[in-house]
C-alpha atoms as a PDB file:
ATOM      1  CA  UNK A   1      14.093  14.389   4.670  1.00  0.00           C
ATOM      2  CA  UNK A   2      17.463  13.606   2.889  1.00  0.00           C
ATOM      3  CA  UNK A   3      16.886  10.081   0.910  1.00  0.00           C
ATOM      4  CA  UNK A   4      19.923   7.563   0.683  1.00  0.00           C
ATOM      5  CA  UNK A   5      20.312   5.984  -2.989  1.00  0.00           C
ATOM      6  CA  UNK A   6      21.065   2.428  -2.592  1.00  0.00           C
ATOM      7  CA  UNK A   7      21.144  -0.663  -5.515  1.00  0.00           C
ATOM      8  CA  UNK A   8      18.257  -2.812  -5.238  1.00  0.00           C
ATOM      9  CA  UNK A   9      18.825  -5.726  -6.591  1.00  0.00           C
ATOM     10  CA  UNK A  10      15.366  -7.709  -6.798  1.00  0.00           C
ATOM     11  CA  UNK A  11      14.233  -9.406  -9.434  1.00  0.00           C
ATOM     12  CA  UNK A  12      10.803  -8.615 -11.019  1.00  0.00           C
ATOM     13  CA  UNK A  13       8.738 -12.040 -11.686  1.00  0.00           C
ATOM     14  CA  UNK A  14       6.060 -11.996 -14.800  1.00  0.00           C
ATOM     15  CA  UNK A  15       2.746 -12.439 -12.983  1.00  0.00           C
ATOM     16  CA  UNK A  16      -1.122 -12.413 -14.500  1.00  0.00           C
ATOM     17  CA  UNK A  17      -4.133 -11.449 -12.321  1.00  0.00           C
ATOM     18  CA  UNK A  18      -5.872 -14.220 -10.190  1.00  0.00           C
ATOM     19  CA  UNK A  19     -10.124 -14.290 -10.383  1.00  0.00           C
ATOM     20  CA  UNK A  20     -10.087 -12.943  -6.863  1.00  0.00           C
ATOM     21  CA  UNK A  21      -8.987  -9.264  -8.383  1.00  0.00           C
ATOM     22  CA  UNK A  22     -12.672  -8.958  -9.060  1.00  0.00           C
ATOM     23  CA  UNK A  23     -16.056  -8.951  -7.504  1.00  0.00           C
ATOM     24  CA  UNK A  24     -18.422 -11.199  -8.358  1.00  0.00           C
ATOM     25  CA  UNK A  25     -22.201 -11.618  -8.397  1.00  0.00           C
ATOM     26  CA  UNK A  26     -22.667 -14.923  -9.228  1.00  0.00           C
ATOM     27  CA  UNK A  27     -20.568 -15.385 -12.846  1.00  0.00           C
ATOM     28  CA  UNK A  28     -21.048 -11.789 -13.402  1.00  0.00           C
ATOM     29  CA  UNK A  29     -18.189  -9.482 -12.615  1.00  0.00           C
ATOM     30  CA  UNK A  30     -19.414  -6.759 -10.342  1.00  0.00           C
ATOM     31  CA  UNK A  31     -16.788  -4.561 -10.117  1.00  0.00           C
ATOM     32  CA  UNK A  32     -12.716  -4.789  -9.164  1.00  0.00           C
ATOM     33  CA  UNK A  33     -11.513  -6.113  -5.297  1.00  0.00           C
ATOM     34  CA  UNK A  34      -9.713  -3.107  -4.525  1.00  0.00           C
ATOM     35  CA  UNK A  35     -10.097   0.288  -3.111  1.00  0.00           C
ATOM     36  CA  UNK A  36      -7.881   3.340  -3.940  1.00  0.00           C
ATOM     37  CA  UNK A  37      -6.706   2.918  -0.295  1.00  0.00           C
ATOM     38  CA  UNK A  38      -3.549   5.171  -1.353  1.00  0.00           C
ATOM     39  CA  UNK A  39      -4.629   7.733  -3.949  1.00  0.00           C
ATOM     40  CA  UNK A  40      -7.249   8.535  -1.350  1.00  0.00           C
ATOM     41  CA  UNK A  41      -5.302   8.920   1.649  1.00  0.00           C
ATOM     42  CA  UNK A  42      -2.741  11.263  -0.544  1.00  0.00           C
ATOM     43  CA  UNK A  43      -5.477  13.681  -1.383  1.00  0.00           C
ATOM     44  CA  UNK A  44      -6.380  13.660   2.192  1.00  0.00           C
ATOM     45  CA  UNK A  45      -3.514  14.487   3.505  1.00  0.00           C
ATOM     46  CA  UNK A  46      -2.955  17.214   0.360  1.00  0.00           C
ATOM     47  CA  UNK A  47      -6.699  18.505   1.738  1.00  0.00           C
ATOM     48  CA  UNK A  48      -8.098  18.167  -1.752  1.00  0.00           C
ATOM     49  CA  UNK A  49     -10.473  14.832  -0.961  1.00  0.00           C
ATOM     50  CA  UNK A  50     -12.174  12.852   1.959  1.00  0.00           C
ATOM     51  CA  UNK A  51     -11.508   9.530   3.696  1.00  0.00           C
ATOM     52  CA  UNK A  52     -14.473   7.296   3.835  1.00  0.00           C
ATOM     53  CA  UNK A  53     -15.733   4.148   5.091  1.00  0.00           C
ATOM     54  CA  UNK A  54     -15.667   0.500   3.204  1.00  0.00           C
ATOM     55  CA  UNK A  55     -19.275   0.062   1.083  1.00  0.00           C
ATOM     56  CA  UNK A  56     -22.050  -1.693   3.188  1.00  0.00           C
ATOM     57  CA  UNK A  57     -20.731  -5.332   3.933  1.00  0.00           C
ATOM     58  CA  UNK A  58     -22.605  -7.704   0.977  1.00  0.00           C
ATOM     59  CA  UNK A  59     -22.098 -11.559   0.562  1.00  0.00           C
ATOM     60  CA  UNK A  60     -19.306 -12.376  -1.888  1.00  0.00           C
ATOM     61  CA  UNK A  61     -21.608 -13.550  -3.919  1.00  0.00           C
ATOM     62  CA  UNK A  62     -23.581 -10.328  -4.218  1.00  0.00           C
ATOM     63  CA  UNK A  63     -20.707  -8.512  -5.025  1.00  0.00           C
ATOM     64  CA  UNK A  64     -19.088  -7.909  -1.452  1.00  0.00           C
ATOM     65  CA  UNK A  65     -15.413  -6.949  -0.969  1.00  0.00           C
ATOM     66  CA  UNK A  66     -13.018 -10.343  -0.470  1.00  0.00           C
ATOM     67  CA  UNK A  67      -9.841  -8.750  -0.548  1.00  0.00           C
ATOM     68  CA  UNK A  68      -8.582  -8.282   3.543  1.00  0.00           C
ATOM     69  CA  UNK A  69      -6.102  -5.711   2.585  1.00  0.00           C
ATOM     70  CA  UNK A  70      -8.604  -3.556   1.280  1.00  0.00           C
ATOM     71  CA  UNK A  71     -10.669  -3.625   4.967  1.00  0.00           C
ATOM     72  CA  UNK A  72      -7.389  -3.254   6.814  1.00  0.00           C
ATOM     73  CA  UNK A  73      -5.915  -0.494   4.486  1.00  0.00           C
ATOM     74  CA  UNK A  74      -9.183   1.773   4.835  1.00  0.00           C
ATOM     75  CA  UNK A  75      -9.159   1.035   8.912  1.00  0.00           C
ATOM     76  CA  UNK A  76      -5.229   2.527   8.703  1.00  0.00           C
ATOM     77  CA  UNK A  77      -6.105   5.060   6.542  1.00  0.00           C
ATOM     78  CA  UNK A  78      -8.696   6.722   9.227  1.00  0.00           C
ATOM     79  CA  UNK A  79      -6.129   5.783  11.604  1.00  0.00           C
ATOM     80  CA  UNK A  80      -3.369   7.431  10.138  1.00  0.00           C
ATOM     81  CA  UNK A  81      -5.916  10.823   9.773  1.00  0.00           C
ATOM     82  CA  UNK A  82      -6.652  10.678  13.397  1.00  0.00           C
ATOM     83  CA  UNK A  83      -2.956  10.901  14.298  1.00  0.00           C
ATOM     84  CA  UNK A  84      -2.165  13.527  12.091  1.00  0.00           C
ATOM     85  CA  UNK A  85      -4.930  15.875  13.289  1.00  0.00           C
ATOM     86  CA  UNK A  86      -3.386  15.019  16.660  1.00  0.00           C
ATOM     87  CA  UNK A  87      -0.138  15.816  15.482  1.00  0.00           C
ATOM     88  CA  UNK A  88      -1.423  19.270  14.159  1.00  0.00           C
ATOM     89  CA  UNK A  89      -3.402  20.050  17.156  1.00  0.00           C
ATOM     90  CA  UNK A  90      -0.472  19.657  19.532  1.00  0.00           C
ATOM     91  CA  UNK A  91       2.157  21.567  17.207  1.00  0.00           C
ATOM     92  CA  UNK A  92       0.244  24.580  16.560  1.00  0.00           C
ATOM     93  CA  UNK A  93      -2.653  25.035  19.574  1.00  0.00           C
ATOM     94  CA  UNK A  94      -1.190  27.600  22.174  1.00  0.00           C
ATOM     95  CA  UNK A  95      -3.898  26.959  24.363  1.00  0.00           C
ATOM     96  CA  UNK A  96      -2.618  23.397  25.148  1.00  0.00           C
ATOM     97  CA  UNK A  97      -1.560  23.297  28.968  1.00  0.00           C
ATOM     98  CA  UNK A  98       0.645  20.678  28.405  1.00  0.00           C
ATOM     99  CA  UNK A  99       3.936  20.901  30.982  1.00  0.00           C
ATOM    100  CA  UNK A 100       7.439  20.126  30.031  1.00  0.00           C
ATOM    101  CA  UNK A 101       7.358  16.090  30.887  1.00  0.00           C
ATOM    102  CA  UNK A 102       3.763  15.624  29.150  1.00  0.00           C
ATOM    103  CA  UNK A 103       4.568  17.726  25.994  1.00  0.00           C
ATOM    104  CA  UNK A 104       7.763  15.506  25.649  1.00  0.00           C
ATOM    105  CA  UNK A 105       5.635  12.182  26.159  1.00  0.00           C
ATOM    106  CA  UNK A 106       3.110  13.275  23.533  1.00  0.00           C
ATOM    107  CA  UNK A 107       5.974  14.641  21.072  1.00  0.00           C
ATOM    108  CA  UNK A 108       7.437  10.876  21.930  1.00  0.00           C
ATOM    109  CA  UNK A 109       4.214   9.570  21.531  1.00  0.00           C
ATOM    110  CA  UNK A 110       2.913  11.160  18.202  1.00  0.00           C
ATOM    111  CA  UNK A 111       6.241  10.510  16.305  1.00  0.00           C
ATOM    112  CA  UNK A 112       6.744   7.313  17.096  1.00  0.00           C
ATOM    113  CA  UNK A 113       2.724   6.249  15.857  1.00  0.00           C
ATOM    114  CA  UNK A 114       3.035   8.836  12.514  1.00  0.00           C
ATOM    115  CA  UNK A 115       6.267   6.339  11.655  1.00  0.00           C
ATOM    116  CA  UNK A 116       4.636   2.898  12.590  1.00  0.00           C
ATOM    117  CA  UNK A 117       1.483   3.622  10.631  1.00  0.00           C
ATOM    118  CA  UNK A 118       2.959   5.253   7.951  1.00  0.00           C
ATOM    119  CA  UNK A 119       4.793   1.767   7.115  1.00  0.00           C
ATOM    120  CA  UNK A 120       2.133  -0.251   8.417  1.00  0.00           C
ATOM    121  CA  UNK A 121      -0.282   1.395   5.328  1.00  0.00           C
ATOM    122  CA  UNK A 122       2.098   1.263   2.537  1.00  0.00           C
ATOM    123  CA  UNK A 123       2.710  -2.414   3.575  1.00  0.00           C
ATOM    124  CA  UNK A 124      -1.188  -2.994   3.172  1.00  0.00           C
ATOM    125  CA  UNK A 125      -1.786  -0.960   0.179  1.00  0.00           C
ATOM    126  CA  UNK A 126       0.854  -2.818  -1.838  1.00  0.00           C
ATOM    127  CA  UNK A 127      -0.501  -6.176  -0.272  1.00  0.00           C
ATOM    128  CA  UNK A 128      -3.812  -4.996  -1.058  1.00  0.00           C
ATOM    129  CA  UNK A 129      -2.409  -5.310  -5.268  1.00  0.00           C
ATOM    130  CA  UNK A 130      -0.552  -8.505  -4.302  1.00  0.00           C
ATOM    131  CA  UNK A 131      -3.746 -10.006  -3.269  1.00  0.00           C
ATOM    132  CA  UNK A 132      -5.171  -9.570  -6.842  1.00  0.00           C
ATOM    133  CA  UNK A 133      -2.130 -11.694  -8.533  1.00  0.00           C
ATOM    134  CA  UNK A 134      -1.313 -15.313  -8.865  1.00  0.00           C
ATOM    135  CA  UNK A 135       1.654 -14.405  -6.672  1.00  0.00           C
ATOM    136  CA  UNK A 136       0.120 -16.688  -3.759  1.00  0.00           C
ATOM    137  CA  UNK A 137      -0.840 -15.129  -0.438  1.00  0.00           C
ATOM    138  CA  UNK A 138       1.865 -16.902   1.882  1.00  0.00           C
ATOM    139  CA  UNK A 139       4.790 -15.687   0.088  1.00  0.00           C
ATOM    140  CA  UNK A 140       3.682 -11.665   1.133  1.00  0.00           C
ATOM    141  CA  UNK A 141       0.992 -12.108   4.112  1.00  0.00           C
ATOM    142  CA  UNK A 142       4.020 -11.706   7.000  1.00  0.00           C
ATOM    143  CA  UNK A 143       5.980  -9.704   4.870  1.00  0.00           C
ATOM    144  CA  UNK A 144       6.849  -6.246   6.793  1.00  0.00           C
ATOM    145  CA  UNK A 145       7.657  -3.319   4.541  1.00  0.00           C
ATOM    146  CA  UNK A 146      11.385  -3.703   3.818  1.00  0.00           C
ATOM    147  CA  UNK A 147      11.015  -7.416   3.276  1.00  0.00           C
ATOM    148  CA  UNK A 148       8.292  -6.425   0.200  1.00  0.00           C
ATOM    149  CA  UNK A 149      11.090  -4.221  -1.108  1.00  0.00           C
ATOM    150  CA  UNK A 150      13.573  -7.067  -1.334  1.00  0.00           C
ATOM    151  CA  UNK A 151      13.564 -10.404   0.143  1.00  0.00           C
ATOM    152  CA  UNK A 152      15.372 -13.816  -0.447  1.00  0.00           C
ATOM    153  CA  UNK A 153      13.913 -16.043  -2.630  1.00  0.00           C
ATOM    154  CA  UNK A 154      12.380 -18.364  -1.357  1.00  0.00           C
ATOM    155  CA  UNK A 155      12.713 -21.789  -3.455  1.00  0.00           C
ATOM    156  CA  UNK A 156      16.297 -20.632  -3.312  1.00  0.00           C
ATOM    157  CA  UNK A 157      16.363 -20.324   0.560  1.00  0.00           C
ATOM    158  CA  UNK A 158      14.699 -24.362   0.370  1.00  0.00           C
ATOM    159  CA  UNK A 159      17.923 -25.503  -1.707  1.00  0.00           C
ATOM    160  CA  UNK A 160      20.897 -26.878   0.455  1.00  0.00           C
ATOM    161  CA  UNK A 161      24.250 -24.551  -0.160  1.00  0.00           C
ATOM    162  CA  UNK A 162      22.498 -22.270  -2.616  1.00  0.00           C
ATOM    163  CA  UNK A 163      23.142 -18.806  -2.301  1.00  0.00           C
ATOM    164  CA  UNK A 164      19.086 -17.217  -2.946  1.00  0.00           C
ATOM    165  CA  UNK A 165      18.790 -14.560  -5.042  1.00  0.00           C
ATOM    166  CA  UNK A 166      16.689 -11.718  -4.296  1.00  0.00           C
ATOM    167  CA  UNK A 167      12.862 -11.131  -5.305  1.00  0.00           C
ATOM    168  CA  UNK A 168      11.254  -7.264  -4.735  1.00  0.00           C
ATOM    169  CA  UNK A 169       7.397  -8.287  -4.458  1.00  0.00           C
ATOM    170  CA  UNK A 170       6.517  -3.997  -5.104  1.00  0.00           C
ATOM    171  CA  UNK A 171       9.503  -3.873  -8.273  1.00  0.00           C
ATOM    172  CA  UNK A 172       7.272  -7.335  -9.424  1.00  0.00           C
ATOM    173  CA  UNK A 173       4.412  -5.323  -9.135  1.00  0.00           C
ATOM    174  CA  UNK A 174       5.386  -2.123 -11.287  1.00  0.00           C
ATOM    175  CA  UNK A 175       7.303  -4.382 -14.079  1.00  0.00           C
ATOM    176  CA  UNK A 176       4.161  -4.693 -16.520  1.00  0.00           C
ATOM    177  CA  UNK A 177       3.400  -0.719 -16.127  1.00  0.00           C
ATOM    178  CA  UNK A 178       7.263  -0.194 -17.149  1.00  0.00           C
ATOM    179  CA  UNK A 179       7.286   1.930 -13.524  1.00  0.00           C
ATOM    180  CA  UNK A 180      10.137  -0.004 -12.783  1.00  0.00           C
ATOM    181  CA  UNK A 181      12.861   2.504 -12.773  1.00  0.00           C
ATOM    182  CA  UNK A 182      10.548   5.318 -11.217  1.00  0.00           C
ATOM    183  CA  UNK A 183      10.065   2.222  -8.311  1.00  0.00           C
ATOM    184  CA  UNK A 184      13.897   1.537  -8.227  1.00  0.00           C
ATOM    185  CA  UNK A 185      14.996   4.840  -8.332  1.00  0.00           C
ATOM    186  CA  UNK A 186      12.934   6.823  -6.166  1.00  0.00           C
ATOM    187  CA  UNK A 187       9.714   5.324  -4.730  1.00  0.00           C
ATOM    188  CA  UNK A 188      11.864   2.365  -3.168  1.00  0.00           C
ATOM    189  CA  UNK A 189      14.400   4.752  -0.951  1.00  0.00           C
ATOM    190  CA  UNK A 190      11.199   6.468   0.469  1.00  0.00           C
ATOM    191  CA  UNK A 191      10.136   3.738   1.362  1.00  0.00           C
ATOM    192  CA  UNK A 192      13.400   2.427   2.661  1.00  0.00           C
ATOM    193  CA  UNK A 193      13.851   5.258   4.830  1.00  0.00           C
ATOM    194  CA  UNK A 194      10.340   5.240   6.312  1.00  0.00           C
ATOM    195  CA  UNK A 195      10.662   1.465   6.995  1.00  0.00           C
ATOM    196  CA  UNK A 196      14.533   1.725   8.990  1.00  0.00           C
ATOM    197  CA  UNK A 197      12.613   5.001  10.952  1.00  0.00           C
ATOM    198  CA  UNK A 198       9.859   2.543  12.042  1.00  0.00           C
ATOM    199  CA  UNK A 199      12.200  -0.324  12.607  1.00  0.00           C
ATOM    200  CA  UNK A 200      14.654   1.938  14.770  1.00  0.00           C
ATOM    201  CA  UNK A 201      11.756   4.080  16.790  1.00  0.00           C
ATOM    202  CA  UNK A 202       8.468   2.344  17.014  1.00  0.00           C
ATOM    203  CA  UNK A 203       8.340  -1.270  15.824  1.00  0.00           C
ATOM    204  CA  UNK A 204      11.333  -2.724  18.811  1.00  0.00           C
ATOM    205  CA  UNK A 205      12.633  -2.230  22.260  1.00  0.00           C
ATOM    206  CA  UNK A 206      14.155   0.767  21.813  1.00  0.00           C
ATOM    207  CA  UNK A 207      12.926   4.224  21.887  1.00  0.00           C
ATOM    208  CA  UNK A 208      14.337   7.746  21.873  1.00  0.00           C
ATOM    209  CA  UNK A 209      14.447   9.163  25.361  1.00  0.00           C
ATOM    210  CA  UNK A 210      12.466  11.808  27.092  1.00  0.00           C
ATOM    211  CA  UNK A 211      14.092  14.999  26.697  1.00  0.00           C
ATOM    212  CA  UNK A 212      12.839  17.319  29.164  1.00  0.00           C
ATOM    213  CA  UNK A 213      12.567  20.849  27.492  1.00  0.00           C
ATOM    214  CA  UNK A 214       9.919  23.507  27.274  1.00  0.00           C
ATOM    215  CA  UNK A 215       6.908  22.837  26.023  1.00  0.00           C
ATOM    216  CA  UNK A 216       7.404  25.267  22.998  1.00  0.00           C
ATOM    217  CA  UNK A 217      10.623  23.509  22.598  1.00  0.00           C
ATOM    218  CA  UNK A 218       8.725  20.109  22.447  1.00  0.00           C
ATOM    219  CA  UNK A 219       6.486  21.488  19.873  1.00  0.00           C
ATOM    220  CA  UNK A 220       8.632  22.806  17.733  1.00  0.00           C
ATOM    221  CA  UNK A 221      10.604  19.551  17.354  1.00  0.00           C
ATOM    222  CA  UNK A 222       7.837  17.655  16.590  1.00  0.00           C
ATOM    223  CA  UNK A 223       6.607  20.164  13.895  1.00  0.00           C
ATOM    224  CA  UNK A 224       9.681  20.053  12.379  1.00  0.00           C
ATOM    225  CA  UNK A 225      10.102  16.098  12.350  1.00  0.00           C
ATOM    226  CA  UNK A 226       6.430  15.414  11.681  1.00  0.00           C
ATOM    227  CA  UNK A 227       6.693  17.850   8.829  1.00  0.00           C
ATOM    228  CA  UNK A 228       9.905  16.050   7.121  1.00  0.00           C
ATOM    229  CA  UNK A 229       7.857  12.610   8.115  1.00  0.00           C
ATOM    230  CA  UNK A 230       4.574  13.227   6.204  1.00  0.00           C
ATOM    231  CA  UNK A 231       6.162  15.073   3.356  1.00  0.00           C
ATOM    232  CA  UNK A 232       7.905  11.725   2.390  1.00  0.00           C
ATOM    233  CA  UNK A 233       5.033   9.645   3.091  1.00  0.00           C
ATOM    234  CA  UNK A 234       3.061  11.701   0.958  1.00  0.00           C
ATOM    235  CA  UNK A 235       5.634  11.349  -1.718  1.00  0.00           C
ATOM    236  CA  UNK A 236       5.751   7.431  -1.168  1.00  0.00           C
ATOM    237  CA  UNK A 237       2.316   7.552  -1.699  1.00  0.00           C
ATOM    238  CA  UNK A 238       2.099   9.349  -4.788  1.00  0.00           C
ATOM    239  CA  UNK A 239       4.062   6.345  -6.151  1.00  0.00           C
ATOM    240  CA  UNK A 240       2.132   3.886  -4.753  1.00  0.00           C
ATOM    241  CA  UNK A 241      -1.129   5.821  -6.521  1.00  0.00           C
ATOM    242  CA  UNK A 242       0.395   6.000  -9.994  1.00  0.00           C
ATOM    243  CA  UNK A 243       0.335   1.912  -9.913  1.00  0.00           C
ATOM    244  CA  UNK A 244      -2.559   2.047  -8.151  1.00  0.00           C
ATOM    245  CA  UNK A 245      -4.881   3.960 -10.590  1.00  0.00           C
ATOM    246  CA  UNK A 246      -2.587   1.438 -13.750  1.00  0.00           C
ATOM    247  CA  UNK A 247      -4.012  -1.483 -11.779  1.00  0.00           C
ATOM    248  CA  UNK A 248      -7.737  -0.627 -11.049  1.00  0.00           C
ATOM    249  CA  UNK A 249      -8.197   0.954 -14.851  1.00  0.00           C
ATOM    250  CA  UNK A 250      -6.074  -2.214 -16.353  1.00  0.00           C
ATOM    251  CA  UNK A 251      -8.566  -4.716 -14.085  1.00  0.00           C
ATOM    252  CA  UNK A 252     -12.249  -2.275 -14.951  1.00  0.00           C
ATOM    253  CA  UNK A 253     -11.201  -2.489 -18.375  1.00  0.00           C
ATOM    254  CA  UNK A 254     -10.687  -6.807 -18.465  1.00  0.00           C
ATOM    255  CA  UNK A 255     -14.209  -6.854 -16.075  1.00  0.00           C
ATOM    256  CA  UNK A 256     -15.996  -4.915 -18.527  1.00  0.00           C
ATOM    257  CA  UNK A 257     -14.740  -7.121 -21.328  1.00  0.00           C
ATOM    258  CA  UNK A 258     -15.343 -10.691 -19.368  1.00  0.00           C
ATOM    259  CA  UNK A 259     -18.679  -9.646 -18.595  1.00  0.00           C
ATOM    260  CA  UNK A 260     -19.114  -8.716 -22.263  1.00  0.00           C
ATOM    261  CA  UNK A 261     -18.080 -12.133 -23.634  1.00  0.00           C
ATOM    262  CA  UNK A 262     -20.794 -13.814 -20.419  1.00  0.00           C
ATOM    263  CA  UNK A 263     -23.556 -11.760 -21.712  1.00  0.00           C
ATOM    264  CA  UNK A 264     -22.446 -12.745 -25.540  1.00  0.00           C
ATOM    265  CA  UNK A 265     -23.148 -16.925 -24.449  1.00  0.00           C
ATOM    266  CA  UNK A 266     -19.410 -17.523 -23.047  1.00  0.00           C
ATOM    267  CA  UNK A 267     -19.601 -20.253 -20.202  1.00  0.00           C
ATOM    268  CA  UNK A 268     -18.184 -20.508 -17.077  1.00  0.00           C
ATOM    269  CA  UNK A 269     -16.178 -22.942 -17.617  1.00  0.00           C
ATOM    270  CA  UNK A 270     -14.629 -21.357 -20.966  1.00  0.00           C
ATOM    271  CA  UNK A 271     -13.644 -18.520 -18.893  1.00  0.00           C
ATOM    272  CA  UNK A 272     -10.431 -19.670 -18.154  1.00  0.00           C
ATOM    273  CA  UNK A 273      -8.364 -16.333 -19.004  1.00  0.00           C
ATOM    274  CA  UNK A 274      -4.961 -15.144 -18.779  1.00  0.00           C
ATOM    275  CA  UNK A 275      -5.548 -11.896 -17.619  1.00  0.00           C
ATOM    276  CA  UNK A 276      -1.834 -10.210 -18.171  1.00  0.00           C
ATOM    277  CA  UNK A 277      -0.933  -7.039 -16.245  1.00  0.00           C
ATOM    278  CA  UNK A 278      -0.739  -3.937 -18.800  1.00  0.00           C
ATOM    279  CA  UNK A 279      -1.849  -5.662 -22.164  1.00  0.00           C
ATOM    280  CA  UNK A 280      -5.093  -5.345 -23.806  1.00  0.00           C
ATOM    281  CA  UNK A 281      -7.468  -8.132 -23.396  1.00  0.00           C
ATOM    282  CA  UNK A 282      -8.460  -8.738 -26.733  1.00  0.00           C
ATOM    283  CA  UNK A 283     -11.704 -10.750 -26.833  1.00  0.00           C
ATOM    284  CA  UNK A 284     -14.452 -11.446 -30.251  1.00  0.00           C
ATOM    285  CA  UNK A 285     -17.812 -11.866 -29.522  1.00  0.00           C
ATOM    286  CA  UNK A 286     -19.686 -14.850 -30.409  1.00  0.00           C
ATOM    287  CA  UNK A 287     -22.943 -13.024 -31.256  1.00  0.00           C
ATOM    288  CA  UNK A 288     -20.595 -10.901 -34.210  1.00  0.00           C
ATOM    289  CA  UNK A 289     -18.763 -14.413 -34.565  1.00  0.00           C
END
C-alpha cells in the first residue's frame, strides 16, 4: 500500500518509568508489567512463532500482571489471528459454496474487521508502554490511534485564547531510544494510513457497498486488499517491536539492579528512583560500600 509522507509536528516530552512498569512480590521485583504483545503477533503473522495465552492470573502481590493493556493486547492479538485465518480460508478455499451476495458480505465483512483490529492493537500495544511511564493514565486511556500520533496539548487546550501545541504520546515514547526519526519518518505514516482506513470503513456510519460480482471476483479483491492491509500492519509492527524489545531489556536490566540493591540492605522507603528511559542505572552496593 502506497504511504503518504506528512510533517508531524508533536513534541516529544522527557518522561522516567513509574513503579507500576514492574511486578512485584512484595518489595521484590518479580519481573517487568509488560508482554511482547507486538513482537509476538509479528512473528505470528511472519509464521516463525506462536500466540499464547496471559500467565496463570496471580495476586499483584505475588507477582501477577497489573498492566490492563497487556490483558487486552494479548485478547486482540488471538483476535486478530482468528480473522486472518478467516481471511485466508475464504481467499484461497475453492471448495467454499459461497454465492455472489454472501461472498461479497464476507469480503465486506473480513476487510472491514482486519482494519478495525489492526488499529485497535497498535493502539493497545503502545498504551500497553504508556502504562509503564509517569505519563498519567487519563491523558492516553481514550486516546484512539491517530490521537496517540498527535494530539493537542492539553494544559494548552485549558488556557483561554491559547493556540495548543501539539504532543505525539508514541514520538514521546521513542525519544530516549533516539527512534525518533525512524517513528517520524516511517512508522508514523503506517500508522496514519491504517488509522484513516479504520476511521473511513469500520469505526463510523459509513461503509463500502455491496458489490455484487462473482464469487471468484469477490475473492480475489479481498486477497488483493487483505494482502496490501497486513503487509503494512506487519511493517507497523516491526516498529512498534524495535521499542518494544528497547523497553522490556531497558526495564529487566533496572529490576535486576533494584532487586540487587533490596537484597544488599536498601529499604523501601530509600527506593525512591528515577528510573530514566535508555540510561544506565548506575547503583553501588552497600555490602562493597
Amino acid at each position: 500500500m502506497k504511504v503518504n509522507k506528512r510533517e508531524w509536528h508533536g513534541t516529544h516530552h522527557s518522561w522516567s518509568y513509574h513503579p507500576q512498569a514492574f511486578r512485584w512480590s512484595g518489595e521484590m521485583i518479580s519481573g517487568i508489567n509488560i508482554l511482547p504483545i507486538a513482537t509476538d503477533m509479528r512473528a505470528w503473522m511472519m509464521q516463525r512463532g506462536l500466540l499464547s495465552l496471559m500467565p496463570p492470573e496471580e495476586p499483584s502481590n505475588r507477582g501477577g500482571f497489573t498492566n490492563p493493556y497487556t490483558t487486552s493486547g494479548i485478547t486482540l492479538s488471538l483476535l486478530m489471528s482468528r480473522i486472518i485465518n478467516c481471511s485466508h480460508d475464504f481467499a484461497n478455499n475453492p471448495d467454499c459454496n459461497l454465492d455472489e451476495v454472501d461472498s461479497e458480505i464476507e469480503r465486506l465483512r473480513l476487510n472491514n474487521e482486519i482494519l478495525l483490529y489492526s488499529a485497535r492493537l497498535c493502539e493497545v500495544a503502545i498504551k500497553q508502554l504508556l502504562y509503564c511511564t509517569q505519563i498519567p493514565e487519563n491523558r492516553y486511556k481514550k486516546m484512539a490511534l491517530g490521537q496517540l500520533l498527535e494530539s493537542p496539548c492539553p494544559s494548552c487546550k485549558r488556557t483561554n485564547g491559547k493556540e495548543p501545541h501539539l504532543v505525539s504520546l508514541v514520538g514521546t515514547l521513542a525519544h530516549p531510544y533516539y527512534m525518533c526519526l525512524e517513528f517520524e519518518h516511517c512508522a508514523m505514516d503506517h500508522m496514519n494510513i491504517v488509522n484513516k482506513l479504520r476511521n473511513s470503513n469500520a469505526a463510523h456510519s459509513s461503509i463500502e457497498g455491496l458489490n455484487i460480482r462473482t464469487p471468484n471476483i469477490s475473492k480475489s479483491q479481498h486477497f488483493q486488499q487483505s494482502t496490501e492491509i497486513l503487509s503494512d500492519v506487519a511493517h507497523m509492527l516491526s516498529h512498534i517491536e524495535h521499542l518494544e524489545q528497547k523497553m522490556i531489556i531497558d526495564l529487566e536490566a533496572k529490576g535486576n539492579a533494584i532487586n540487587r540493591l533490596k537484597l544488599d540492605g536498601l529499604k523501601a522507603e530509600d527506593c525512591n528512583f528515577n528510573l530514566v528511559p535508555g540510561m544506565d542505572f548506575n547503583f553501588h552496593s552497600l555490602k562493597n560500600a
